[in-house]
N, C-alpha and C. Protein backbone atom coordinates (compact mmCIF):
# COMPACT_ATOMS: atom_id res chain seq x y z
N UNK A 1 3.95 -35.31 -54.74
CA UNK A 1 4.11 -34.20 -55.66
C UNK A 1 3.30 -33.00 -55.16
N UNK A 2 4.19 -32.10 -55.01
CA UNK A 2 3.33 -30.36 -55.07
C UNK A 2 2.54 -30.09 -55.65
N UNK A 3 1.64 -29.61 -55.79
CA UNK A 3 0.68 -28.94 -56.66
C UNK A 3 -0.05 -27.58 -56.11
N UNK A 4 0.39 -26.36 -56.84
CA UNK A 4 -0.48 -25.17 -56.71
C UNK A 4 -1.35 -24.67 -57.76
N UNK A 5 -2.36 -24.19 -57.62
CA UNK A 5 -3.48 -23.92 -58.36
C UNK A 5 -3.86 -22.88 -58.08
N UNK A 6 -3.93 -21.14 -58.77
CA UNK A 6 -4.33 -20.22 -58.41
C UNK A 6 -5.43 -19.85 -59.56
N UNK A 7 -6.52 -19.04 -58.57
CA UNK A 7 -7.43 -18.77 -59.36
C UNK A 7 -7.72 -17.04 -58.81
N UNK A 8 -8.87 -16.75 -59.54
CA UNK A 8 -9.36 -14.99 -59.01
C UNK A 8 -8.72 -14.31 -60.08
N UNK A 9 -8.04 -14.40 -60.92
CA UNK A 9 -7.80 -13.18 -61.09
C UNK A 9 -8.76 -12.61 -62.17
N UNK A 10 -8.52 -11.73 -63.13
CA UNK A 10 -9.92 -11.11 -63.66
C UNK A 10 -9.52 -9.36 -64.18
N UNK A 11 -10.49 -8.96 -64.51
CA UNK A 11 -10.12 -7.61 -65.35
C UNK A 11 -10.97 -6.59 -64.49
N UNK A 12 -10.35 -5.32 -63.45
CA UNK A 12 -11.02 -4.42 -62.85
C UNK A 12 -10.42 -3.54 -63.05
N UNK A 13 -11.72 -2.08 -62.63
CA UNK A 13 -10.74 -0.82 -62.81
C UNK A 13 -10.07 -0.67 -61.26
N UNK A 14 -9.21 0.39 -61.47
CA UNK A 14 -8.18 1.34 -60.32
C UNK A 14 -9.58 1.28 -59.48
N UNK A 15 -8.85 1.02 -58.26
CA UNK A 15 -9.75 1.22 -57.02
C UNK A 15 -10.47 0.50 -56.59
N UNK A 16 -10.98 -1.40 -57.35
CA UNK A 16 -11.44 -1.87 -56.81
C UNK A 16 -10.60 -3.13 -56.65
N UNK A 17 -11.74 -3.96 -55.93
CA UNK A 17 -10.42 -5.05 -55.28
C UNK A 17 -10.59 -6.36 -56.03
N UNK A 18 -10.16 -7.19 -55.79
CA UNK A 18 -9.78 -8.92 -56.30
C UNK A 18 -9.52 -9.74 -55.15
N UNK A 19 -9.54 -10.86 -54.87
CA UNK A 19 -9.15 -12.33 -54.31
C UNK A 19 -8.35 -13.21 -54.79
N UNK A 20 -7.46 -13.08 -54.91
CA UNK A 20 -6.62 -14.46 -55.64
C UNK A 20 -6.67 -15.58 -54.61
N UNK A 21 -6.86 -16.68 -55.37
CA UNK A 21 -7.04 -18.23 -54.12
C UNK A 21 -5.88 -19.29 -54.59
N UNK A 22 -5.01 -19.40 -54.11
CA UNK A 22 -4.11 -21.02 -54.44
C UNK A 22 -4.00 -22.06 -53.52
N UNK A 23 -4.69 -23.02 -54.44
CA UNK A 23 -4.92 -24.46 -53.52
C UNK A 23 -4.14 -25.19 -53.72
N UNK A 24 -3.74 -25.51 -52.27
CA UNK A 24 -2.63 -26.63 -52.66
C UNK A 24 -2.75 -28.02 -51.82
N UNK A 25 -1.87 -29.13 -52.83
CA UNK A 25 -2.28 -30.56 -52.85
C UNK A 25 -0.92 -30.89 -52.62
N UNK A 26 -0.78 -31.82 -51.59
CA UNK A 26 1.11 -32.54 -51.30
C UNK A 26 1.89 -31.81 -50.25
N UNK A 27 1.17 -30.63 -50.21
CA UNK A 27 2.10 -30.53 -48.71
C UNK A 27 1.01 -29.55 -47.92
N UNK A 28 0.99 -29.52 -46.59
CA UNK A 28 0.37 -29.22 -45.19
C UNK A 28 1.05 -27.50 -45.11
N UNK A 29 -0.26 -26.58 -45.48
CA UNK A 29 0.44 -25.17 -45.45
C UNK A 29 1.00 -24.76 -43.91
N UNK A 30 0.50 -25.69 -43.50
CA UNK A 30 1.06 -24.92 -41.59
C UNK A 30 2.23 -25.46 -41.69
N UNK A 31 2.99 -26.22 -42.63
CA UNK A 31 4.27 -26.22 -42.13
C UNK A 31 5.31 -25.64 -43.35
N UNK A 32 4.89 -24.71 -43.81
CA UNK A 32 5.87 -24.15 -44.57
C UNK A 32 5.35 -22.36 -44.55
N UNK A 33 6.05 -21.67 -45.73
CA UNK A 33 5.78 -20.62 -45.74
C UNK A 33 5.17 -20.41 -47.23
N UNK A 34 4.42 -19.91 -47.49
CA UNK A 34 4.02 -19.77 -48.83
C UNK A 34 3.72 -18.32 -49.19
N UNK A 35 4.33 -18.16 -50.61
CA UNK A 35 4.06 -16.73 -51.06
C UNK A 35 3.52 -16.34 -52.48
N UNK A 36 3.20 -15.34 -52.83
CA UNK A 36 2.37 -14.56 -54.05
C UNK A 36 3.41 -13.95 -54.62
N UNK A 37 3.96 -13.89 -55.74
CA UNK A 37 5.20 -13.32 -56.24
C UNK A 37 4.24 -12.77 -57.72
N UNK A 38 4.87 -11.51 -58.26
CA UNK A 38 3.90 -11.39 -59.31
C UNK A 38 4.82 -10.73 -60.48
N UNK A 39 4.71 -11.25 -61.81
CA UNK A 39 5.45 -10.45 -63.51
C UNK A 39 6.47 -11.29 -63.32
N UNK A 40 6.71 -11.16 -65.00
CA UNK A 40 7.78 -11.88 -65.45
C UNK A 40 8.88 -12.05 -64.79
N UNK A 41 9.15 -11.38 -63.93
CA UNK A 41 10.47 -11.41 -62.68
C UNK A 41 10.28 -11.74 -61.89
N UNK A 42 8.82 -12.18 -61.52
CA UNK A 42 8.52 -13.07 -59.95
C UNK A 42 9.04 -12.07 -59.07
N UNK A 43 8.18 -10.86 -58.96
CA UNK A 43 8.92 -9.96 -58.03
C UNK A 43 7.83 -10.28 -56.47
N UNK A 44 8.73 -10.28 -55.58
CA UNK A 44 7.70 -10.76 -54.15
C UNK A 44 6.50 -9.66 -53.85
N UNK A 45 5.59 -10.33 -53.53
CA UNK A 45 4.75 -9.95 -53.48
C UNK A 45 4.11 -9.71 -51.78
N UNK A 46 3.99 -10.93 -51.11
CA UNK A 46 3.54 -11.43 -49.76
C UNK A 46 4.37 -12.36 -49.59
N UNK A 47 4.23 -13.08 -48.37
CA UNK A 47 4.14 -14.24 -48.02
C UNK A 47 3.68 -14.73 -46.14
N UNK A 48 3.61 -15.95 -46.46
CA UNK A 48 2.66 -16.16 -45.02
C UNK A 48 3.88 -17.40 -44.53
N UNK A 49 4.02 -16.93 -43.06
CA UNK A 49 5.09 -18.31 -42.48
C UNK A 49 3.97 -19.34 -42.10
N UNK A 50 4.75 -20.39 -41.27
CA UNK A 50 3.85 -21.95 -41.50
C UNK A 50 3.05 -21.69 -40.16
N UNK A 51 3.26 -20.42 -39.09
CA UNK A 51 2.48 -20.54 -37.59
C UNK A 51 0.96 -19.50 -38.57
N UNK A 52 1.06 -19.15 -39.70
CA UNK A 52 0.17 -18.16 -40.09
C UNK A 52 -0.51 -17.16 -39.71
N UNK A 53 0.57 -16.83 -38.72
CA UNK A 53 0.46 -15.14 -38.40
C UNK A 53 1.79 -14.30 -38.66
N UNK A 54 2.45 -14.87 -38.96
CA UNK A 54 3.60 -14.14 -39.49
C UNK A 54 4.03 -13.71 -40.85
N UNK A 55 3.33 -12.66 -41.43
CA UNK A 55 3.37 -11.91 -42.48
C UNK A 55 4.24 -10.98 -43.21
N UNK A 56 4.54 -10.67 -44.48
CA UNK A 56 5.93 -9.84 -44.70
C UNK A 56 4.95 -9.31 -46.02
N UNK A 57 5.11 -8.26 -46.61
CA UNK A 57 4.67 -7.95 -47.96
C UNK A 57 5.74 -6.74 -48.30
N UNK A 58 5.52 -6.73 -49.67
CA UNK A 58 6.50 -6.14 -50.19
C UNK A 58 6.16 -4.48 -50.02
N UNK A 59 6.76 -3.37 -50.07
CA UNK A 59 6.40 -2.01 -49.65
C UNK A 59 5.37 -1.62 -50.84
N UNK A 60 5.72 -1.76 -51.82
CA UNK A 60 4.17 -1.42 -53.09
C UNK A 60 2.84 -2.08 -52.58
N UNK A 61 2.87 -3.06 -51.78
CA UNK A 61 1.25 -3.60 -52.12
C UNK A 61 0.91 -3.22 -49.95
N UNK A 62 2.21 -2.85 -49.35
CA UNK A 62 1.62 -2.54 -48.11
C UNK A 62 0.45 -1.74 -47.59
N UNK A 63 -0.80 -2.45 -46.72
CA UNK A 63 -2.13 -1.44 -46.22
C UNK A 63 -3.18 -1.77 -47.54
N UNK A 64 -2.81 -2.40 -48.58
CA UNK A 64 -3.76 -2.76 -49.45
C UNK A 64 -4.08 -4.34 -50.33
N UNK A 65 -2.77 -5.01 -49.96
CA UNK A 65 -3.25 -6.68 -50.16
C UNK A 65 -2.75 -7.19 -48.66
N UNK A 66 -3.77 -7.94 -48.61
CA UNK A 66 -3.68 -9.18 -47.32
C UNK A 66 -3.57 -10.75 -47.85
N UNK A 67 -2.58 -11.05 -47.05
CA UNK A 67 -2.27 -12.24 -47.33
C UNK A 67 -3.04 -13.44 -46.29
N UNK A 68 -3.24 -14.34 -46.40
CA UNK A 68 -4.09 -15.18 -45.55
C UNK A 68 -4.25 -16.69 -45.81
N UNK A 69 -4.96 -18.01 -44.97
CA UNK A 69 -4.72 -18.64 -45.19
C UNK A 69 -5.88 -19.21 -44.59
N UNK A 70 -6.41 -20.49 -44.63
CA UNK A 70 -7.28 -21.43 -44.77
C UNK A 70 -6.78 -22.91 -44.34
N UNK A 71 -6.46 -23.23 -43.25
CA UNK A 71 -5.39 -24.22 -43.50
C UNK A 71 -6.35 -25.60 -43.28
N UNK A 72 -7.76 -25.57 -42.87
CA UNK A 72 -8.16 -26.77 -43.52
C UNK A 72 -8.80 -27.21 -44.79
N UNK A 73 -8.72 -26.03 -45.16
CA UNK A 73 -8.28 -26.51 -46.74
C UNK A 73 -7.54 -25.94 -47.58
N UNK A 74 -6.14 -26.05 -47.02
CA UNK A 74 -4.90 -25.81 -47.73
C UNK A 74 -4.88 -24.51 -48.77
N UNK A 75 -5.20 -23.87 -48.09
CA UNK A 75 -5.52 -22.81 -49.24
C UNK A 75 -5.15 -21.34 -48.75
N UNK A 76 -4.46 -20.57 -49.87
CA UNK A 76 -3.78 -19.70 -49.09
C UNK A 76 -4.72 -18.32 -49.88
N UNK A 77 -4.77 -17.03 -49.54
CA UNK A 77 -5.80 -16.27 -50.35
C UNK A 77 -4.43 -14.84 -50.54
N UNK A 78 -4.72 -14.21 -51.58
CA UNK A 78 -3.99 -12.71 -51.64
C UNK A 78 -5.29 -11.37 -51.69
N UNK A 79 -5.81 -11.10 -50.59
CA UNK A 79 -6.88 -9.86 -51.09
C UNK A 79 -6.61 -8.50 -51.42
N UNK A 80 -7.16 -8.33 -52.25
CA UNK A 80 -6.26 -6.78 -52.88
C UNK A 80 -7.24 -6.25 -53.07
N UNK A 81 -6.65 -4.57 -52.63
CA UNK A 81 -7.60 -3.82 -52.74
C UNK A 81 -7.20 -2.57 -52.89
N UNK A 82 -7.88 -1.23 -53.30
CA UNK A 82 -7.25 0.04 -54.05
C UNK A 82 -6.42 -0.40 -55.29
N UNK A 83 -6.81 -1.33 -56.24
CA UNK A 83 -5.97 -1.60 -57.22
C UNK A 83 -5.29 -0.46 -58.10
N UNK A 84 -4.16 -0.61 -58.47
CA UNK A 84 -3.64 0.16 -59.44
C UNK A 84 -3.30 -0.23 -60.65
N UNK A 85 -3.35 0.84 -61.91
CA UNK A 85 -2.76 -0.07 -62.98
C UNK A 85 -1.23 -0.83 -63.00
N UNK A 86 -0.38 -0.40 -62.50
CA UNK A 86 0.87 -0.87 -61.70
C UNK A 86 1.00 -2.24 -61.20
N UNK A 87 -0.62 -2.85 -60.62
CA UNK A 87 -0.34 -4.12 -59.90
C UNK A 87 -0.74 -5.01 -61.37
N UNK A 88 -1.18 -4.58 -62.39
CA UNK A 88 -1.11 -5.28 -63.38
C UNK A 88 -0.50 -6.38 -63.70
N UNK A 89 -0.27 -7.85 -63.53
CA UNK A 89 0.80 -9.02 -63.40
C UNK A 89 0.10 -10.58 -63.94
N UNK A 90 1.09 -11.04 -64.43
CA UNK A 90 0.63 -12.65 -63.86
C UNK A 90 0.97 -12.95 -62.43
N UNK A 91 0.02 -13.15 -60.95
CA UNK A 91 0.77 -13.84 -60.06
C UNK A 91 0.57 -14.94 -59.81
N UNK A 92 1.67 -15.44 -59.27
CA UNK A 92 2.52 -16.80 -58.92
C UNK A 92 2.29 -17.06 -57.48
N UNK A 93 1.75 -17.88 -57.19
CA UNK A 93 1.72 -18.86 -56.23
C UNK A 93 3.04 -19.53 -55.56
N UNK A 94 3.64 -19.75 -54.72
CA UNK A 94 4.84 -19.86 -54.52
C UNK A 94 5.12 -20.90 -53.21
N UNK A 95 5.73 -22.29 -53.36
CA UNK A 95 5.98 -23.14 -51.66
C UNK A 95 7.19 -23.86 -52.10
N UNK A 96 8.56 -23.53 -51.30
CA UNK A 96 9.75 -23.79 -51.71
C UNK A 96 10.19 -23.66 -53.03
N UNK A 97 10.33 -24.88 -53.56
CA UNK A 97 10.94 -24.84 -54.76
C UNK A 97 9.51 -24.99 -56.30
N UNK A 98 8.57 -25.08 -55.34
CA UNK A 98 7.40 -25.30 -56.21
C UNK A 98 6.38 -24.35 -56.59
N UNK A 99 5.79 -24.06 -57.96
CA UNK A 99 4.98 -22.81 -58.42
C UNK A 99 3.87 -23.30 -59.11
N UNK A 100 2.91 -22.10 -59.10
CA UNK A 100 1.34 -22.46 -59.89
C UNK A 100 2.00 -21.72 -61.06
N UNK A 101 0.98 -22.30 -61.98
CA UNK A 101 0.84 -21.76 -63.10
C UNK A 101 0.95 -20.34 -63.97
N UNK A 102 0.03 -19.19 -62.74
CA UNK A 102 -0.41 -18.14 -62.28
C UNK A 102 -1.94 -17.58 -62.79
N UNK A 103 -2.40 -16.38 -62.62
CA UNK A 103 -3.42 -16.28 -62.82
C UNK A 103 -3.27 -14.75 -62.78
N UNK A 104 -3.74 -14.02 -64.16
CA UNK A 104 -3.77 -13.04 -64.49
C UNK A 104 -4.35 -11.80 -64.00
N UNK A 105 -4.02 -10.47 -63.63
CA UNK A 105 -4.64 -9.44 -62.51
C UNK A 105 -4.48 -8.54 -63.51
N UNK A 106 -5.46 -7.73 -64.13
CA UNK A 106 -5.62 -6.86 -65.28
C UNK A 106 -6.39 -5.45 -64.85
N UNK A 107 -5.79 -4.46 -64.39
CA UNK A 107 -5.79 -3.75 -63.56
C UNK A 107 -5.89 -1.83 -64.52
N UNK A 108 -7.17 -1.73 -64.86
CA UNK A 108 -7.73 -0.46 -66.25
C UNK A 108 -7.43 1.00 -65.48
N UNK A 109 -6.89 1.92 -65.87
CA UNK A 109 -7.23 3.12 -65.20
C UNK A 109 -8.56 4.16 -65.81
């Protein structure tokens, strides 16, 4: 069984940054691709392929979240930074067909 677990998120103003962390249990992140999708629409956010240098992010969060990874301990990170009230979201943790919970990014101007 899959399991993702995201944590970090938290209440900041415009302009400063956050860490989101999702740990995951049941599958080996070097062999898949995993991504950060964020709001009620799961709109994409990042994502990281399974060699973990191959990166894609969506044009809103480009030059200011990094996506990254940890792969001995399965753990993938979203760092954000220049926040806006805009990135305001629940995000989602994301590996195939399987999702975290999410973890709330509360973003004040």
């Amino acid at each position: 069984q899959v399991r993702l677990v995201e944590s970090g998120g938290g209440l900041v103003q415009a302009g400063q940054s956050l860490t989101l962390s999702c740990v995951i249990s049941g599958r080996a992140i070097d062999t898949t691709t995993v991504g950060w999708f964020r709001g009620s629409q799961f709109r994409f956010v990042a994502h990281i392929k399974a060699n973990g240098v191959d990166t894609t992010y969506a044009d809103s969060v480009k030059g200011r979240f990094t996506i990254s990874r940890d792969a001995a301990k399965n753990t993938v990170f979203l760092e954000m930074k220049k926040l806006k009230p805009e990135d305001t979201a629940v995000y989602f943790c994301n590996l195939g067909v399987f999702w975290g919970r999410g973890t709330q990014v509360t973003v004040s101007s």
